[in-house]
C-alpha atoms as a PDB file:
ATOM      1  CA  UNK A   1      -6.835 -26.483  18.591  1.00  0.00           C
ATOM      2  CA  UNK A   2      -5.663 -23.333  16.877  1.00  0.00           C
ATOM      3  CA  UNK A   3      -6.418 -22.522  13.108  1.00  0.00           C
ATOM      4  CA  UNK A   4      -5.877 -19.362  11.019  1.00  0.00           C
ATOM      5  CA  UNK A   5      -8.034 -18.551   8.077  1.00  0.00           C
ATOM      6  CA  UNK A   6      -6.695 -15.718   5.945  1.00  0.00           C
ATOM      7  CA  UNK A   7      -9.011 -13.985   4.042  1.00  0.00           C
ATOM      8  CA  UNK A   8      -7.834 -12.720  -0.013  1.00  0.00           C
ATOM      9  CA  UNK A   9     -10.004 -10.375  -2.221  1.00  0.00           C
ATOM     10  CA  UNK A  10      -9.487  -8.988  -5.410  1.00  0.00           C
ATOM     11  CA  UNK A  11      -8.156  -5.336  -4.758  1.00  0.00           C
ATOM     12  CA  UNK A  12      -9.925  -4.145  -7.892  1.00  0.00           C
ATOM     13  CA  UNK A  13     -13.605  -5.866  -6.768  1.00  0.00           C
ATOM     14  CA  UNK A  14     -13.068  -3.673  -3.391  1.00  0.00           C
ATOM     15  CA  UNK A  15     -11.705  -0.283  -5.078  1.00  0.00           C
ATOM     16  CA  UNK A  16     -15.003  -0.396  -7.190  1.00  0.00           C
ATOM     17  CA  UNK A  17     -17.187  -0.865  -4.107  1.00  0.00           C
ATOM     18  CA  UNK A  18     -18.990   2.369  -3.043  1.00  0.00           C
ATOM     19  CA  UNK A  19     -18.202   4.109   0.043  1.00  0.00           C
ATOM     20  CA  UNK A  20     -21.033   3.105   2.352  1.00  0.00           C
ATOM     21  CA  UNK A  21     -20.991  -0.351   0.974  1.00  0.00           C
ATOM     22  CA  UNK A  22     -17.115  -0.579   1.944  1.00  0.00           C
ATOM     23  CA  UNK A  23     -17.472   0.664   4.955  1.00  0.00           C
ATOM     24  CA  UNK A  24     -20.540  -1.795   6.099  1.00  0.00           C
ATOM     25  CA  UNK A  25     -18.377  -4.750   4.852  1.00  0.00           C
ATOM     26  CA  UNK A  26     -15.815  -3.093   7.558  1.00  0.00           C
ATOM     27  CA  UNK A  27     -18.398  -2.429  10.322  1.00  0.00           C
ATOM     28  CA  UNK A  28     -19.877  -6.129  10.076  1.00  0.00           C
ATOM     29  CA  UNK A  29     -15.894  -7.570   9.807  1.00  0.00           C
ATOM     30  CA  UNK A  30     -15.623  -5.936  13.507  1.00  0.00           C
ATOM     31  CA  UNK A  31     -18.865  -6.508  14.860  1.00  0.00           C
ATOM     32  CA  UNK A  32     -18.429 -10.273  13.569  1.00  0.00           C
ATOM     33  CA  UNK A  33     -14.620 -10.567  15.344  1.00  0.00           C
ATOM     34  CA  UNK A  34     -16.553  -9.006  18.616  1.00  0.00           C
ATOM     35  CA  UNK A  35     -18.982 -11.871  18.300  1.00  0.00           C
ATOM     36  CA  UNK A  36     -16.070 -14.692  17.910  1.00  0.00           C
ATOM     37  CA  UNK A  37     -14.507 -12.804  20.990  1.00  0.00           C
ATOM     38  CA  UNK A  38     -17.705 -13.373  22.674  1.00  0.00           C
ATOM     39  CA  UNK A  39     -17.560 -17.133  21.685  1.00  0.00           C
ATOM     40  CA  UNK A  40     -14.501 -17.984  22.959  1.00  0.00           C
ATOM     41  CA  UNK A  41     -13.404 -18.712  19.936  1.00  0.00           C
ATOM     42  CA  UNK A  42     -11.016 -15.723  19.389  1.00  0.00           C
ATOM     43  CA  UNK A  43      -7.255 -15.205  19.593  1.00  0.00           C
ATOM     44  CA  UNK A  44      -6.101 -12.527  16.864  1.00  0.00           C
ATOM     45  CA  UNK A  45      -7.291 -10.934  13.939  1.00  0.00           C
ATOM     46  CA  UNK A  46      -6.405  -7.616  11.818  1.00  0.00           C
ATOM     47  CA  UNK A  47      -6.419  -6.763   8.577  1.00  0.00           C
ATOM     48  CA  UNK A  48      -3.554  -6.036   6.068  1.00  0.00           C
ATOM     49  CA  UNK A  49      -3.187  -2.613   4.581  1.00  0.00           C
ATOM     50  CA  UNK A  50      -3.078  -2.789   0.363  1.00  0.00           C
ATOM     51  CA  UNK A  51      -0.789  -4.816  -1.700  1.00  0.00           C
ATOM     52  CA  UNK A  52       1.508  -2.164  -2.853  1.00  0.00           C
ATOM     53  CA  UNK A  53       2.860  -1.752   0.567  1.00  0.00           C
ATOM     54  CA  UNK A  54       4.539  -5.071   1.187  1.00  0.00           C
ATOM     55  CA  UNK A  55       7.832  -6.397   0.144  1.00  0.00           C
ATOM     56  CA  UNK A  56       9.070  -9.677  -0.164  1.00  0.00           C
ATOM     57  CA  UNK A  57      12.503 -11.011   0.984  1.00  0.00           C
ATOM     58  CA  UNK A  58      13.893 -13.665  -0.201  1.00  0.00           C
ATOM     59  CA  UNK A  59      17.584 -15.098   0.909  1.00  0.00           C
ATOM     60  CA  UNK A  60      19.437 -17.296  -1.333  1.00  0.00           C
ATOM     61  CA  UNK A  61      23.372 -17.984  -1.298  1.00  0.00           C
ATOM     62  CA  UNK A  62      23.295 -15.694   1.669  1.00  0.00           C
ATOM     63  CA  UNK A  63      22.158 -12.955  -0.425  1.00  0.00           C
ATOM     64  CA  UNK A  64      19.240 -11.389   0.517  1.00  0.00           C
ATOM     65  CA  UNK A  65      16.860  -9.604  -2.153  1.00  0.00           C
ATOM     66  CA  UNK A  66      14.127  -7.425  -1.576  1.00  0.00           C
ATOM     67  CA  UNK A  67      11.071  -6.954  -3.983  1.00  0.00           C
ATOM     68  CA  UNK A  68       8.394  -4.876  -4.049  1.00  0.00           C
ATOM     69  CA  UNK A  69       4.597  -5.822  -3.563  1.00  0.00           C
ATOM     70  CA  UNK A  70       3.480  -9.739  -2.350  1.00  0.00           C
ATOM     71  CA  UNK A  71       5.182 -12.447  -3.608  1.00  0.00           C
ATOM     72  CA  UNK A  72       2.302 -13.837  -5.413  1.00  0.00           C
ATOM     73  CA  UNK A  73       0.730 -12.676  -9.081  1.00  0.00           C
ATOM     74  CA  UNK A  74      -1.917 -13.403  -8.663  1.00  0.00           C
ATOM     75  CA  UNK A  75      -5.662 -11.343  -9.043  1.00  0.00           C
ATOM     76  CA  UNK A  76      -6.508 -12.185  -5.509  1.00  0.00           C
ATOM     77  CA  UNK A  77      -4.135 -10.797  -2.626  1.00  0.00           C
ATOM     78  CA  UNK A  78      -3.967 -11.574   1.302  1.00  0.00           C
ATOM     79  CA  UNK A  79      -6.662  -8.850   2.710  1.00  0.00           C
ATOM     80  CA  UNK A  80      -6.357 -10.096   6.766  1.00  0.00           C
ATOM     81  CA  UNK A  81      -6.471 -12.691   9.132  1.00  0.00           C
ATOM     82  CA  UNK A  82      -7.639 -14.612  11.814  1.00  0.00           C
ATOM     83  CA  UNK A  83      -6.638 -17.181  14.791  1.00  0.00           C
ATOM     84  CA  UNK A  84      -9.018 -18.418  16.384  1.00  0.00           C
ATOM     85  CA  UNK A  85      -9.630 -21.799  18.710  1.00  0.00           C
ATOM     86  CA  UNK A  86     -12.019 -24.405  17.486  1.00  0.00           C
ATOM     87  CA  UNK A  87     -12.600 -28.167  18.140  1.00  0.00           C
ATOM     88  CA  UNK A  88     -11.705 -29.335  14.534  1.00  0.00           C
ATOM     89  CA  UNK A  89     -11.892 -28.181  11.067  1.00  0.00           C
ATOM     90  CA  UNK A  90     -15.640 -28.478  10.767  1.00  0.00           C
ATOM     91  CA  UNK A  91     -16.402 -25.997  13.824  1.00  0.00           C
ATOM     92  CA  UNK A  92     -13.644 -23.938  12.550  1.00  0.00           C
ATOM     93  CA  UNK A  93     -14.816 -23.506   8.500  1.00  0.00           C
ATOM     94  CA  UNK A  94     -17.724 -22.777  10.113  1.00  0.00           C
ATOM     95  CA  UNK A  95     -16.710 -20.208  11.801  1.00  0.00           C
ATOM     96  CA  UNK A  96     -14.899 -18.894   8.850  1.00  0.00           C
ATOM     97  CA  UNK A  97     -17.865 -18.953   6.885  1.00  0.00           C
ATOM     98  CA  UNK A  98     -20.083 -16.695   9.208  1.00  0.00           C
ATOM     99  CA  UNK A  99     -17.362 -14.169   8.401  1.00  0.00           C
ATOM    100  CA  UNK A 100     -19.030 -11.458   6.480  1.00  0.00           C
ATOM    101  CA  UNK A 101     -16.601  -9.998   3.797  1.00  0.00           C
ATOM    102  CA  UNK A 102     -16.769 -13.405   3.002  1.00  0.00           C
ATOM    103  CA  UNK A 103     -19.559 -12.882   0.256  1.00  0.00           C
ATOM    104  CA  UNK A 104     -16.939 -11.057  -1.403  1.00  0.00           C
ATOM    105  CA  UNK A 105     -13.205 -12.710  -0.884  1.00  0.00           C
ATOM    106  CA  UNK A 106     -12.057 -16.221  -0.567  1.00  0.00           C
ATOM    107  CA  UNK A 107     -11.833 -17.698   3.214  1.00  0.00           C
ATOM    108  CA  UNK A 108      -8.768 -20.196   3.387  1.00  0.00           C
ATOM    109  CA  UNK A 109      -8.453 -22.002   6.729  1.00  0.00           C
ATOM    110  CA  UNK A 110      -5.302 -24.155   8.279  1.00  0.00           C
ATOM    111  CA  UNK A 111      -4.555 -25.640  11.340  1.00  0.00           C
ATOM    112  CA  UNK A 112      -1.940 -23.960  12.931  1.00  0.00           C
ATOM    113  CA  UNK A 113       0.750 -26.430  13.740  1.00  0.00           C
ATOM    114  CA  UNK A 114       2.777 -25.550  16.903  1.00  0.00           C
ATOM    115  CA  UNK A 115       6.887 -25.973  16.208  1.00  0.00           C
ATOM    116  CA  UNK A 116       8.740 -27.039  19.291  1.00  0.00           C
ATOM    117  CA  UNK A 117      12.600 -26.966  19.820  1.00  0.00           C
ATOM    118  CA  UNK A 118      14.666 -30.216  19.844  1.00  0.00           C
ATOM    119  CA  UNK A 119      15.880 -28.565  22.808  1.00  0.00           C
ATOM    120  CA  UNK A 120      13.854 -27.571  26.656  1.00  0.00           C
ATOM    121  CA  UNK A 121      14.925 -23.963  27.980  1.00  0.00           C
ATOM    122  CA  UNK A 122      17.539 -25.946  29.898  1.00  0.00           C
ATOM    123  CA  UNK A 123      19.597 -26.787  26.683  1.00  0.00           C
ATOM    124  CA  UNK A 124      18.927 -30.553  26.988  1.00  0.00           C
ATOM    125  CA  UNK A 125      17.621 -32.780  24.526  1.00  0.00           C
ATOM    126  CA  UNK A 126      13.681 -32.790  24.614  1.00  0.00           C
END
């Protein structure tokens, strides 16, 4: 079974971590996606480049809108991510958990659910 935990941190916490201290939190992030690699467990990770960057679409009335920045205000923004394969929930938070920066960002993990089409390749019902 698949699950994705996405990993948020408070950009300010992170800006006010020295250097060497930022970049060990990075060096144990990739040695600690090498070891899930290693496990099995792996199927995609990265990390997100800062907040200011995004921009959030939104589509209403068939107009579409653009804004600035992530959609939520809140103090905490969406750092990275990974997919990974586990048995359940337990094996994956556990998983999660082992992940390094997360001694300084919240871990959220969800099943990935798997959409199908009401229709096969053939276009006939399912």
């Amino acid at each position: 079974m698949k699950f994705m935990f996405t990993i948020y941190h408070d950009q300010s916490v992170m800006d006010a971590m020295p250097e060497k201290e930022m970049q060990a939190l990075v060096d144990s992030a990739i040695e600690y996606a090498e070891e899930i690699r290693r496990s099995g467990h792996y199927v995609a990770s990265d990390a997100l480049q800062r907040t200011e960057t995004a921009r959030t679409i939104r589509v209403r009335g068939g107009k579409i809108s653009t804004t600035v920045g992530p959609f939520a205000e809140t103090k905490e923004q969406l750092g990275g991510f990974f997919v990974l394969e586990a048995k359940d929930m337990d094996e994956a938070c556990a998983i999660a958990a082992r992940f390094p920066p997360a001694r300084v960002a919240v871990i959220e993990v969800r099943p990935v659910q798997e959409l199908k089409h009401s229709r096969d390749r053939r276009g006939l019902p399912s």
